[in-house]
N, C-alpha and C. Protein backbone atom coordinates (compact mmCIF):
# COMPACT_ATOMS: atom_id res chain seq x y z
N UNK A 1 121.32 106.27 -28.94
CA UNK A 1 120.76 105.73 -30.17
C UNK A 1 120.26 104.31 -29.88
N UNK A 2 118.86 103.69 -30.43
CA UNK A 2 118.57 102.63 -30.41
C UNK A 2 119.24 101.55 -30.97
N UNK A 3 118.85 100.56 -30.87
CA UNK A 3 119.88 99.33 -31.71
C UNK A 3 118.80 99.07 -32.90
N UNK A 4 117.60 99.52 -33.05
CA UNK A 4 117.29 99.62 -34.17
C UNK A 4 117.36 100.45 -34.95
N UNK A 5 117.31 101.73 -34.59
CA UNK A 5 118.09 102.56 -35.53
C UNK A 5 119.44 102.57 -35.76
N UNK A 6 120.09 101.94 -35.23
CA UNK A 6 121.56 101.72 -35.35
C UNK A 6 121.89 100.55 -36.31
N UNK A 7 120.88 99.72 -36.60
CA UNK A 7 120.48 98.40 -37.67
C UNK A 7 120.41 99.39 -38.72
N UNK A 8 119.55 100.27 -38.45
CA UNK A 8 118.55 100.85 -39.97
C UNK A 8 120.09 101.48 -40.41
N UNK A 9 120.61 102.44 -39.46
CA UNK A 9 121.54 103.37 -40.19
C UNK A 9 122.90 102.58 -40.88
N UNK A 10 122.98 101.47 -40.36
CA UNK A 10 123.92 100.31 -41.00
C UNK A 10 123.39 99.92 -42.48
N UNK A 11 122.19 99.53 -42.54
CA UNK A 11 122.20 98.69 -43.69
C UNK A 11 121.95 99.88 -44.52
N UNK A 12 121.18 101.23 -44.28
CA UNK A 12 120.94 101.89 -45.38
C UNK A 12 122.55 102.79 -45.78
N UNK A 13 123.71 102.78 -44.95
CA UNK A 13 125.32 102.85 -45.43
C UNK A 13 125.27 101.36 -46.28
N UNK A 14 125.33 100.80 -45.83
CA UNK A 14 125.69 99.51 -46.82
C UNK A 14 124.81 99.37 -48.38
N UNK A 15 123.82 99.93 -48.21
CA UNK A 15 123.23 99.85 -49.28
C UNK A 15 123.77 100.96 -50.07
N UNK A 16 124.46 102.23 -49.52
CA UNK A 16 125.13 103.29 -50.13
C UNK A 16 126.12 102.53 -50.65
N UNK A 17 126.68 102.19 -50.11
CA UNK A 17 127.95 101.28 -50.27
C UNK A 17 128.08 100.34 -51.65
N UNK A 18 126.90 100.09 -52.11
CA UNK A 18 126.87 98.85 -52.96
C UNK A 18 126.61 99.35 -54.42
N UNK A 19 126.16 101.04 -54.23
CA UNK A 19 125.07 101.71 -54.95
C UNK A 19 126.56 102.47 -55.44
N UNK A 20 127.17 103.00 -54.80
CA UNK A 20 127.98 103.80 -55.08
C UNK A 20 129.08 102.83 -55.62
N UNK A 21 129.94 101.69 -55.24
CA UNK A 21 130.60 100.65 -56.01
C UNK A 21 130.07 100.24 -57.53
N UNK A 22 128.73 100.15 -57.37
CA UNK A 22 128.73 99.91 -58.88
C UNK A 22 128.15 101.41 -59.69
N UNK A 23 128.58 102.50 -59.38
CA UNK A 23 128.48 103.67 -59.65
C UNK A 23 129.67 103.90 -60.45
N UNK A 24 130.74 103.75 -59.73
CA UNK A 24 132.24 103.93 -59.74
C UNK A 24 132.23 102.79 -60.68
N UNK A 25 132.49 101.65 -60.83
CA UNK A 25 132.67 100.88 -61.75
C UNK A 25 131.84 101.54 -63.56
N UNK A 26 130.39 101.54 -62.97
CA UNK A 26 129.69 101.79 -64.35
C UNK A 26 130.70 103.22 -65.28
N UNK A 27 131.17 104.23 -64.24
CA UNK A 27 131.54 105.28 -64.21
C UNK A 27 133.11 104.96 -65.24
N UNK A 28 133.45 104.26 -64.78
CA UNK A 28 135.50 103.90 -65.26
C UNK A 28 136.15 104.27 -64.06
N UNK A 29 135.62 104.92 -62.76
CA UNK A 29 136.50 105.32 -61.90
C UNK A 29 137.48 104.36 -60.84
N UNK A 30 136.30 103.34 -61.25
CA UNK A 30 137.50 101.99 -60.44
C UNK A 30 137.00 100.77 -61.07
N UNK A 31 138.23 100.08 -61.10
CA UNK A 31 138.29 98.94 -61.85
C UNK A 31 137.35 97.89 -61.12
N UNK A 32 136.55 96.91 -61.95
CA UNK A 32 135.45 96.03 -61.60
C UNK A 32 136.56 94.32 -60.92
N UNK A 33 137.02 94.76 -61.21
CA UNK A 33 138.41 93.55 -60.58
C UNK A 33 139.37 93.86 -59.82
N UNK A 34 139.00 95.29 -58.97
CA UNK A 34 139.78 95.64 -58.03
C UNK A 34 139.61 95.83 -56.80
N UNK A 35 140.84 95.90 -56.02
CA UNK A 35 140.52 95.56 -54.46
C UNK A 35 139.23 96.64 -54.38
N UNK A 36 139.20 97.87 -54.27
CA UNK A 36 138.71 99.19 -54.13
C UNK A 36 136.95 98.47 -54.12
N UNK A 37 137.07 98.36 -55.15
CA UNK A 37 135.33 97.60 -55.44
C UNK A 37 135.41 96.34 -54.55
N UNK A 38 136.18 95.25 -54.72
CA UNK A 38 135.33 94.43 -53.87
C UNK A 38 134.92 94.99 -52.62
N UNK A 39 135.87 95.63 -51.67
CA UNK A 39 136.07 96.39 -50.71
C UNK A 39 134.43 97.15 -50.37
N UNK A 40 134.17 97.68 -51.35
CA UNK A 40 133.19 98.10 -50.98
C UNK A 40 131.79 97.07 -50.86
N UNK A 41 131.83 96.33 -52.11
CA UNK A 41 131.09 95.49 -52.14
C UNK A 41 130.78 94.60 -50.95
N UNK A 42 132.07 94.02 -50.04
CA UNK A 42 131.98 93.23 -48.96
C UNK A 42 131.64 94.23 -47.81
N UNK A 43 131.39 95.15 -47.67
CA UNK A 43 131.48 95.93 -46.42
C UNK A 43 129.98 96.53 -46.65
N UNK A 44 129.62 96.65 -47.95
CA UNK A 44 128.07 96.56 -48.08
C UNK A 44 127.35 95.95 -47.67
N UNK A 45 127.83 94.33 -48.80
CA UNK A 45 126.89 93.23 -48.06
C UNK A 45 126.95 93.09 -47.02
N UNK A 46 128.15 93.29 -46.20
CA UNK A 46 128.20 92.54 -44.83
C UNK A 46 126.87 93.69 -44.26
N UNK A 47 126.93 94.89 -44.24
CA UNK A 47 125.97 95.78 -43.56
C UNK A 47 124.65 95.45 -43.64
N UNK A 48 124.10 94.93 -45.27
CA UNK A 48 123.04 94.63 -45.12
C UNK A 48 122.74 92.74 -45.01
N UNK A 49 123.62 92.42 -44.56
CA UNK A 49 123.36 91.20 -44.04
C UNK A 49 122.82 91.14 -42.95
N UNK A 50 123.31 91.86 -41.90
CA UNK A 50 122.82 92.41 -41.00
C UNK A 50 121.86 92.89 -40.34
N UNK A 51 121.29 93.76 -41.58
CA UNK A 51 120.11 94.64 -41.32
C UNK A 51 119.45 93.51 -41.49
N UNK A 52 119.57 93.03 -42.94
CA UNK A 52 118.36 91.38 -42.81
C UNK A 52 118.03 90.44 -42.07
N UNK A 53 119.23 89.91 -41.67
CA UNK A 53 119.36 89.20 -40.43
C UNK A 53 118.30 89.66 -39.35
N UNK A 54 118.68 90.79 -38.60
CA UNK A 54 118.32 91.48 -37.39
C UNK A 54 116.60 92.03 -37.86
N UNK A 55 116.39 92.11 -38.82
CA UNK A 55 114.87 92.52 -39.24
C UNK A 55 114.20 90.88 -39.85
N UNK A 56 115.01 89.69 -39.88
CA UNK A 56 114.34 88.88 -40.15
C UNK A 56 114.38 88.25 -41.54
N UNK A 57 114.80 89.22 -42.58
CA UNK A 57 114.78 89.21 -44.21
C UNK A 57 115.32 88.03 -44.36
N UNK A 58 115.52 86.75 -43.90
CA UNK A 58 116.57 85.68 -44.14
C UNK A 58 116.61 85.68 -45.80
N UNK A 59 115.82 85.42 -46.77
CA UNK A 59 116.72 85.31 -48.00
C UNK A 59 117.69 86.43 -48.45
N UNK A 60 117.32 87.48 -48.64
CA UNK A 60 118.06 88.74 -48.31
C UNK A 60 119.28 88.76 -47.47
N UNK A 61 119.52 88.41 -45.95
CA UNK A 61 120.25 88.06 -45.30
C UNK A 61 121.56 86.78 -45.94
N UNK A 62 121.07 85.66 -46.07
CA UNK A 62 121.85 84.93 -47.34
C UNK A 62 122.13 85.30 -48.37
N UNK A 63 121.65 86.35 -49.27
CA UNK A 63 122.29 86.55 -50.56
C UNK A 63 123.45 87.38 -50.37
N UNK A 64 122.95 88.25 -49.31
CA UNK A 64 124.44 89.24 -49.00
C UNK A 64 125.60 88.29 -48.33
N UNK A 65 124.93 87.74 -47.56
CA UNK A 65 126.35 86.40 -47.01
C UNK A 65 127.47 85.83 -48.01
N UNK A 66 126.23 85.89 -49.02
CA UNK A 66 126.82 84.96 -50.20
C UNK A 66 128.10 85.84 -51.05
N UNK A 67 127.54 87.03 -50.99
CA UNK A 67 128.08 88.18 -51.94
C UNK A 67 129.20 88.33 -51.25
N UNK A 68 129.12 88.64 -49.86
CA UNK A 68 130.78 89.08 -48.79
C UNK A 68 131.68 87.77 -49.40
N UNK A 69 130.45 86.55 -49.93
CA UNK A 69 131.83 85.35 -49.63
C UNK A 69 132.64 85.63 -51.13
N UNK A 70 132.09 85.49 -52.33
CA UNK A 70 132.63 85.92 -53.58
C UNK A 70 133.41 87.06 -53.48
N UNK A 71 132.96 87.98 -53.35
CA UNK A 71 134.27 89.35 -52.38
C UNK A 71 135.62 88.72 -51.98
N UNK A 72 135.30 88.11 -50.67
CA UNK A 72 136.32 87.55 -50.21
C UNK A 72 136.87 86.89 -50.93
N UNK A 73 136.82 85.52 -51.69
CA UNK A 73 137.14 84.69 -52.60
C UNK A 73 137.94 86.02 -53.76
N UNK A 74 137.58 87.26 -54.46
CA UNK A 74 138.10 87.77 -55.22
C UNK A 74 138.92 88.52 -55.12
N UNK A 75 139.07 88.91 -53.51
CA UNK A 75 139.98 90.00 -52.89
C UNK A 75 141.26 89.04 -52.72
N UNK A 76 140.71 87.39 -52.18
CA UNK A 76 142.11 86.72 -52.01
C UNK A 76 142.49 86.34 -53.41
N UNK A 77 141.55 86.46 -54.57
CA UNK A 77 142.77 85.68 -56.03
C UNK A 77 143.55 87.18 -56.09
N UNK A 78 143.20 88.44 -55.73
CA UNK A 78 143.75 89.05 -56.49
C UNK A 78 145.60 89.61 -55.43
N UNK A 79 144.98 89.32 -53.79
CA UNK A 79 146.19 89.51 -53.45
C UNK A 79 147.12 88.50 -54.04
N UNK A 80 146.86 86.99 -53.90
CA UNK A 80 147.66 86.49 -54.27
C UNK A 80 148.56 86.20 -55.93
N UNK A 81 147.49 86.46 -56.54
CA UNK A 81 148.01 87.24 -57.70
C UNK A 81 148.94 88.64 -57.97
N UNK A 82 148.88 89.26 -56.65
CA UNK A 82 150.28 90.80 -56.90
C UNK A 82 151.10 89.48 -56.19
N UNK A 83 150.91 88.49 -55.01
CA UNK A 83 152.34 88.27 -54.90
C UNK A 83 152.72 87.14 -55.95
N UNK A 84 152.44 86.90 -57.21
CA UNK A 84 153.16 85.98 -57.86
C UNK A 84 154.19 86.91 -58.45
N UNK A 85 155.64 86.30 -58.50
CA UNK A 85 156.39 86.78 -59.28
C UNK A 85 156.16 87.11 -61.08
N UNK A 86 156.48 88.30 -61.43
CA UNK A 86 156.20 88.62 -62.88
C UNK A 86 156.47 88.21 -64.43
């Protein structure tokens, strides 16, 4: 497999990825403040950060950067929120 088709087949999963997270949310099937969604959300963007990156898209490339970072930022309030005592 090429490394450009191996770009393409990345970002167009990640774009599944992002499509189907807010599927599931719009849906009720997973909570919009839960690990499950960010999860997907960061493993999206990160894919098509990538693809942007590597094809050049730099604003595109930064917005998804941006998105993994809010992810991250929401995945850590919420672990640390199960470990506060009740």
């Amino acid at each position: 497999m090429s490394l450009q088709l191996l770009v393409s087949v990345i970002g167009w999963a990640g774009a599944a990825a992002l499509v189907a997270a807010y599927a599931l949310v719009s849906a009720k099937r997973v909570a919009g403040d839960g690990v499950t969604f960010q999860a997907m959300n960061i493993s999206g963007a990160f894919a098509l950060a990538l693809n942007s990156a590597v094809n050049g898209a730099w604003p595109s490339a930064v917005l998804n950067v941006v998105w993994v970072g809010i992810g991250g930022v929401a995945v850590f309030r919420l672990a640390r929120a199960r470990s506060q005592p009740a």
